[in-house]
C-alpha atoms as a PDB file:
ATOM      1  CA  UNK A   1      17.474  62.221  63.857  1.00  0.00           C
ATOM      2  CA  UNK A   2      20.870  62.211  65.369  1.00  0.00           C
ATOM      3  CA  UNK A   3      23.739  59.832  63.785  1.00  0.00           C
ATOM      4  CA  UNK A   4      26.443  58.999  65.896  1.00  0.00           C
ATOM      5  CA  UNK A   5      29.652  57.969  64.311  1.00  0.00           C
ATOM      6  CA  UNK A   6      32.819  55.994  66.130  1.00  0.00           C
ATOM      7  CA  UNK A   7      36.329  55.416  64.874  1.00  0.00           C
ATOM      8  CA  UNK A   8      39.835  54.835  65.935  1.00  0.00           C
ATOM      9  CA  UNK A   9      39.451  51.192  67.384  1.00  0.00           C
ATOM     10  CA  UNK A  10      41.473  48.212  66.487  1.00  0.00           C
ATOM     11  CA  UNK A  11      44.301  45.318  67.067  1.00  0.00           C
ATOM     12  CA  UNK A  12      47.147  46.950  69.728  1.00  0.00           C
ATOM     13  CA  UNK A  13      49.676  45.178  72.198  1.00  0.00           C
ATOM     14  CA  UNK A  14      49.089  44.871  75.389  1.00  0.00           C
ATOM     15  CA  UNK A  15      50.674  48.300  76.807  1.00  0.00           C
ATOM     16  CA  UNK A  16      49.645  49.937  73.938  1.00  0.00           C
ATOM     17  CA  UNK A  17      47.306  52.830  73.358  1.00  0.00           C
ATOM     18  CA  UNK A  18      44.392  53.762  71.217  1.00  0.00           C
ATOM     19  CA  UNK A  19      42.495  56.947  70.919  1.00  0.00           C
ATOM     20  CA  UNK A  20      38.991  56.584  70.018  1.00  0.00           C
ATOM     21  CA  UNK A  21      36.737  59.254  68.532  1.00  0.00           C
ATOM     22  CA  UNK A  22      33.146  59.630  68.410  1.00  0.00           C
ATOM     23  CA  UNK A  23      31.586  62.086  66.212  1.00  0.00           C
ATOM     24  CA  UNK A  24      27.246  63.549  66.505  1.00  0.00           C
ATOM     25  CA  UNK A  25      25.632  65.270  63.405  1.00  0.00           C
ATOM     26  CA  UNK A  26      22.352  66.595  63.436  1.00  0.00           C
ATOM     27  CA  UNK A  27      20.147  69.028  64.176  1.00  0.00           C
ATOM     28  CA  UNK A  28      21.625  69.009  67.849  1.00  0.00           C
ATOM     29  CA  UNK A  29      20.567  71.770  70.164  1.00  0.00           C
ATOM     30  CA  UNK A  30      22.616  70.640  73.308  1.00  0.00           C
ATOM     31  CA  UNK A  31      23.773  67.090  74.899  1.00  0.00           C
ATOM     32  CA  UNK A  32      23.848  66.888  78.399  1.00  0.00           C
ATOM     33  CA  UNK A  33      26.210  64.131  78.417  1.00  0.00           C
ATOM     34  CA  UNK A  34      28.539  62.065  76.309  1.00  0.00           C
ATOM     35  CA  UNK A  35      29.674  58.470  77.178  1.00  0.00           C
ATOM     36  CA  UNK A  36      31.562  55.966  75.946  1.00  0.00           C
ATOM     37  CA  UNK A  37      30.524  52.190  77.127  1.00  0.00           C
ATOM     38  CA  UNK A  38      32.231  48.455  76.480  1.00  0.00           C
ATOM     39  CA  UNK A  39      30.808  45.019  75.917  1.00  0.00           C
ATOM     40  CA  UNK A  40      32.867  41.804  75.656  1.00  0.00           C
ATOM     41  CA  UNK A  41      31.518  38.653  74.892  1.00  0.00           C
ATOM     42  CA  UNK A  42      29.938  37.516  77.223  1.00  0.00           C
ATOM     43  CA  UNK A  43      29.283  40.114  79.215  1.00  0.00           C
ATOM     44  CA  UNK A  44      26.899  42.987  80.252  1.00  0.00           C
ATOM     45  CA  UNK A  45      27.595  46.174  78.672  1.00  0.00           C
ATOM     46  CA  UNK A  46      29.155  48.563  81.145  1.00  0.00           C
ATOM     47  CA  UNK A  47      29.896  52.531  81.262  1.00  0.00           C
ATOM     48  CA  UNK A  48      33.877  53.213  80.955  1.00  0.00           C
ATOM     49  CA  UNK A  49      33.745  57.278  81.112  1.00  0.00           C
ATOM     50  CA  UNK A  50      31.395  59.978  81.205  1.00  0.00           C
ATOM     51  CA  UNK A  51      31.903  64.076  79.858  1.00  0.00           C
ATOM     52  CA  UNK A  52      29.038  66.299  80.730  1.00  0.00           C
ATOM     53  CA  UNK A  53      28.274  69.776  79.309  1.00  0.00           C
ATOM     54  CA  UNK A  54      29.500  70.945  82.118  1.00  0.00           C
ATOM     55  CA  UNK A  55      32.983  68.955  81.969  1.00  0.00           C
ATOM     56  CA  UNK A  56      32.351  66.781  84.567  1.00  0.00           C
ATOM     57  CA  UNK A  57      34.281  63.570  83.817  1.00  0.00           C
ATOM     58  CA  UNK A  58      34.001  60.351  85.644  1.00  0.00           C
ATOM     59  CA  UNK A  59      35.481  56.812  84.925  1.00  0.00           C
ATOM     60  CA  UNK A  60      35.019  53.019  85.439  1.00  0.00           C
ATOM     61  CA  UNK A  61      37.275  51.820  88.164  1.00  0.00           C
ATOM     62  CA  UNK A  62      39.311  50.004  86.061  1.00  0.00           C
ATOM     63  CA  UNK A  63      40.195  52.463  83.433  1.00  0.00           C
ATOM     64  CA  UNK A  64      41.129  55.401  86.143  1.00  0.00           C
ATOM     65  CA  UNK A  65      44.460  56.634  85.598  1.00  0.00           C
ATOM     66  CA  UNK A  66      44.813  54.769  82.002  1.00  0.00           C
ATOM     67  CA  UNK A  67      41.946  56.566  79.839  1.00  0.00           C
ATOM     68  CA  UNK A  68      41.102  59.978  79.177  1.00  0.00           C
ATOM     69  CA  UNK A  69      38.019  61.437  78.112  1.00  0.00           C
ATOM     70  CA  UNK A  70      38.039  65.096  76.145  1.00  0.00           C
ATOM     71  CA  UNK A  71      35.539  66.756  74.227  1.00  0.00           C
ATOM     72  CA  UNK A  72      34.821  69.064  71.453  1.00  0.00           C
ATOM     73  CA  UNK A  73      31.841  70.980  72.092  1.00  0.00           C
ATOM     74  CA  UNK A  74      31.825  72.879  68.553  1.00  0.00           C
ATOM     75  CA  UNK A  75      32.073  69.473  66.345  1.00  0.00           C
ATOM     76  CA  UNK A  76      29.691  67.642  69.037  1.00  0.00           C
ATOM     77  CA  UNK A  77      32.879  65.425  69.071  1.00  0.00           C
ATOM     78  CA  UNK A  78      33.843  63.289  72.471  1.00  0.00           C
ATOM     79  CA  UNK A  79      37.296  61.139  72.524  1.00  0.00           C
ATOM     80  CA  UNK A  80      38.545  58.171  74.539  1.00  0.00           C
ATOM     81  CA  UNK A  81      42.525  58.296  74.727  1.00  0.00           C
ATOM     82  CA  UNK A  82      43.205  54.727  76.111  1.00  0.00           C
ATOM     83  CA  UNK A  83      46.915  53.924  77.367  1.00  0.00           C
ATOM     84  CA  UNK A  84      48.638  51.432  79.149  1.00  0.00           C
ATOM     85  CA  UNK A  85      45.324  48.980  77.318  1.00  0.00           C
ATOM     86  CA  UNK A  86      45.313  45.457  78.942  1.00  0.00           C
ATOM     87  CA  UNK A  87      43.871  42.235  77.504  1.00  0.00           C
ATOM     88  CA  UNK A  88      40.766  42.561  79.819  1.00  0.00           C
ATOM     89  CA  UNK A  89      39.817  45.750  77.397  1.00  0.00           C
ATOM     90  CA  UNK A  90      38.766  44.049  74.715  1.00  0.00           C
ATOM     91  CA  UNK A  91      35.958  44.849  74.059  1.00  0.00           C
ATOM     92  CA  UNK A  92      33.359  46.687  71.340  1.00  0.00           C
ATOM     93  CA  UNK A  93      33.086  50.472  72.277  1.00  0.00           C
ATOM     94  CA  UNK A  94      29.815  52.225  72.144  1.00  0.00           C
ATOM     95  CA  UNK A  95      29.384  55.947  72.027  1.00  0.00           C
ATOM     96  CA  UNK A  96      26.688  57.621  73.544  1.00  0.00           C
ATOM     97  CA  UNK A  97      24.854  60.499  73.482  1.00  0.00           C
ATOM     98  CA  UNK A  98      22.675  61.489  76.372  1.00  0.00           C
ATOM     99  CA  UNK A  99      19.649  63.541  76.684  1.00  0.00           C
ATOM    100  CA  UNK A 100      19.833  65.123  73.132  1.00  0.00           C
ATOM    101  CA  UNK A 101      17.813  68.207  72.566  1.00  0.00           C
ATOM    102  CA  UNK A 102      17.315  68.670  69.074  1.00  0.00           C
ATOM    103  CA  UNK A 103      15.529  71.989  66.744  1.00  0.00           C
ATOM    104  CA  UNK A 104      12.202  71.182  66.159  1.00  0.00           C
ATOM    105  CA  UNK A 105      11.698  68.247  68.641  1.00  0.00           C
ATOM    106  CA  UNK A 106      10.072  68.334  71.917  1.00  0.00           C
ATOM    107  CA  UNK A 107      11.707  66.693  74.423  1.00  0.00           C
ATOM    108  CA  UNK A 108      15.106  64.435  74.859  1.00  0.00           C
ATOM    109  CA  UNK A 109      16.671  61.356  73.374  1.00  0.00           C
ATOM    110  CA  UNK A 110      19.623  58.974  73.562  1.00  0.00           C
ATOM    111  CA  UNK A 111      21.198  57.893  70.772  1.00  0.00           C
ATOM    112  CA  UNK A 112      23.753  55.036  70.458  1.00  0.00           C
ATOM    113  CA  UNK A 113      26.616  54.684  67.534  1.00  0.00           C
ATOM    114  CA  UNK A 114      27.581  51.249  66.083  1.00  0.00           C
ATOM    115  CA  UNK A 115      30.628  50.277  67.933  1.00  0.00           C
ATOM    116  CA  UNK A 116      33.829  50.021  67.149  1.00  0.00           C
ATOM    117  CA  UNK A 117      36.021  46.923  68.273  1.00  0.00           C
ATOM    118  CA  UNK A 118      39.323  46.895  70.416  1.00  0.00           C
ATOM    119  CA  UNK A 119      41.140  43.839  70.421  1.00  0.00           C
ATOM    120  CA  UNK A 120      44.125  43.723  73.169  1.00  0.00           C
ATOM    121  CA  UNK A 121      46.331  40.985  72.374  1.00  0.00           C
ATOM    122  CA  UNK A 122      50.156  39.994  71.770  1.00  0.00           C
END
């Protein structure tokens, strides 16, 4: 089993900036991917950046040139620096963890951490 931990979000200005962090512990043989995704009330969740193993990084539209996605390979550690944050980012974060290989397990999994909420507001 693979636990995925998030941290860093919370109450910030509209302008502001927030650096998220996302930590995986297990017995993790590789990730192909890590991801961080968004849901608001209301809404569908949706997929705000992506980091492969091969650092391949792609973004959401409407966080391009605002949020930056980094990695720590060794700690199995992926981080969401979010600037110039705008009301329409509120939202709870999800970190993701795709196609998981793990010691001892055949095959791949996903594996989803508990969110951590943003709130962008004056």
């Amino acid at each position: 089993q693979v636990h995925i931990v998030e941290s860093g979000g919370g109450l910030v200005q509209p302008g502001g900036s927030l650096r998220l962090s996302c930590a995986a512990s297990g017995r993790i043989l590789s990730i192909s991917a890590m991801n961080w995704y968004r849901q608001a009330p209301g809404k569908q969740r949706e997929l705000v950046a992506t980091i492969t193993r091969g650092d391949i990084i792609n973004y959401a539209d409407s966080v391009k040139g605002r949020f930056t996605i980094s990695r720590d390979s060794a700690k199995n550690a992926v981080y969401l620096q979010m600037n110039s944050l705008k009301p329409e980012d509120t939202a709870v974060y999800y970190c993701n963890a795709e196609r998981v290989r793990e010691f001892g397990i055949t095959g791949q999994n996903n594996y989803w951490g508990q969110g951590t909420q943003v709130t962008v507001s004056s």
